[in-house]
Protein backbone atom coordinates (compact mmCIF):
# COMPACT_ATOMS: atom_id res chain seq x y z
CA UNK A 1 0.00 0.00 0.00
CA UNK A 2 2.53 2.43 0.81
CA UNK A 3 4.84 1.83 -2.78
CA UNK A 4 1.61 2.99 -3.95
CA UNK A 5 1.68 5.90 -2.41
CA UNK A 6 5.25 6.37 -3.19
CA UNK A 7 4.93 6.12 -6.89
CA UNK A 8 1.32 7.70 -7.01
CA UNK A 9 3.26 10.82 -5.24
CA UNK A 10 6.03 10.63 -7.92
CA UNK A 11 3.49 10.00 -11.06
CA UNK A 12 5.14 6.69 -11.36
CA UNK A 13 1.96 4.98 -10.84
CA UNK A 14 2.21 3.05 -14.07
CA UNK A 15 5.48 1.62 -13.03
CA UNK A 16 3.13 -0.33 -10.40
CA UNK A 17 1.12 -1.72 -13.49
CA UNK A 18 3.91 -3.07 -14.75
CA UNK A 19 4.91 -4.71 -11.30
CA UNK A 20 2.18 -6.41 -11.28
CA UNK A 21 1.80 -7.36 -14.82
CA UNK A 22 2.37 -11.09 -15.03
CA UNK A 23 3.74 -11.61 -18.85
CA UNK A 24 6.48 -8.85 -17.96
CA UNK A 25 7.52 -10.88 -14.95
CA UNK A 26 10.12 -12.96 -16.14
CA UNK A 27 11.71 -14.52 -12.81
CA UNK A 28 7.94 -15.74 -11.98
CA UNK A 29 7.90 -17.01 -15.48
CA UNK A 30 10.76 -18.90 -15.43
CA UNK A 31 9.79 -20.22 -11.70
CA UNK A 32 6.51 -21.39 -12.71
CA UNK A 33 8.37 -22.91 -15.86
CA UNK A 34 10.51 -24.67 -13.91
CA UNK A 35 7.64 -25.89 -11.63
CA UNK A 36 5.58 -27.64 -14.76
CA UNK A 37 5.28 -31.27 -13.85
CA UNK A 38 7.51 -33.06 -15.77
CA UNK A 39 5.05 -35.77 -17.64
CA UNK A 40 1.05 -35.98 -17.39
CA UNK A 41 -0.31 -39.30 -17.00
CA UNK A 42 -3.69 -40.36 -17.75
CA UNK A 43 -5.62 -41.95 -14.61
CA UNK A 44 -6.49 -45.38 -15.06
CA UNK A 45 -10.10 -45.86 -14.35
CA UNK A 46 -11.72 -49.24 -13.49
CA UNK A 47 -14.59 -50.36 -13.73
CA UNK A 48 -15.44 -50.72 -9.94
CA UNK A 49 -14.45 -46.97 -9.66
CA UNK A 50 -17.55 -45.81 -10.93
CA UNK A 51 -15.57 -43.37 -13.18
CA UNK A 52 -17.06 -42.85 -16.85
């Protein structure tokens, strides 16, 4: 709340946009990246599971 303030007071509000914009946030880009899981498995469903 208060780096709001900050940059609202120095009419560098739109530099808080761009904080918070996610496609211009490359370290939580790569993080997330680097997060994926690395293979997707389908689930095996039985019959006694119920599961269409």
């Amino acid at each position: 709340m208060h780096i709001a303030r900050a940059l609202q007071v120095f009419g560098e509000l739109e530099q808080l946009n761009q904080l918070l914009d996610t496609p211009l946030d490359t370290v939580g880009l790569i993080w997330m990246d680097e997060n994926l899981p690395q293979r997707v498995r389908k689930s095996r469903k039985t019959p006694e599971s119920g599961a269409f």
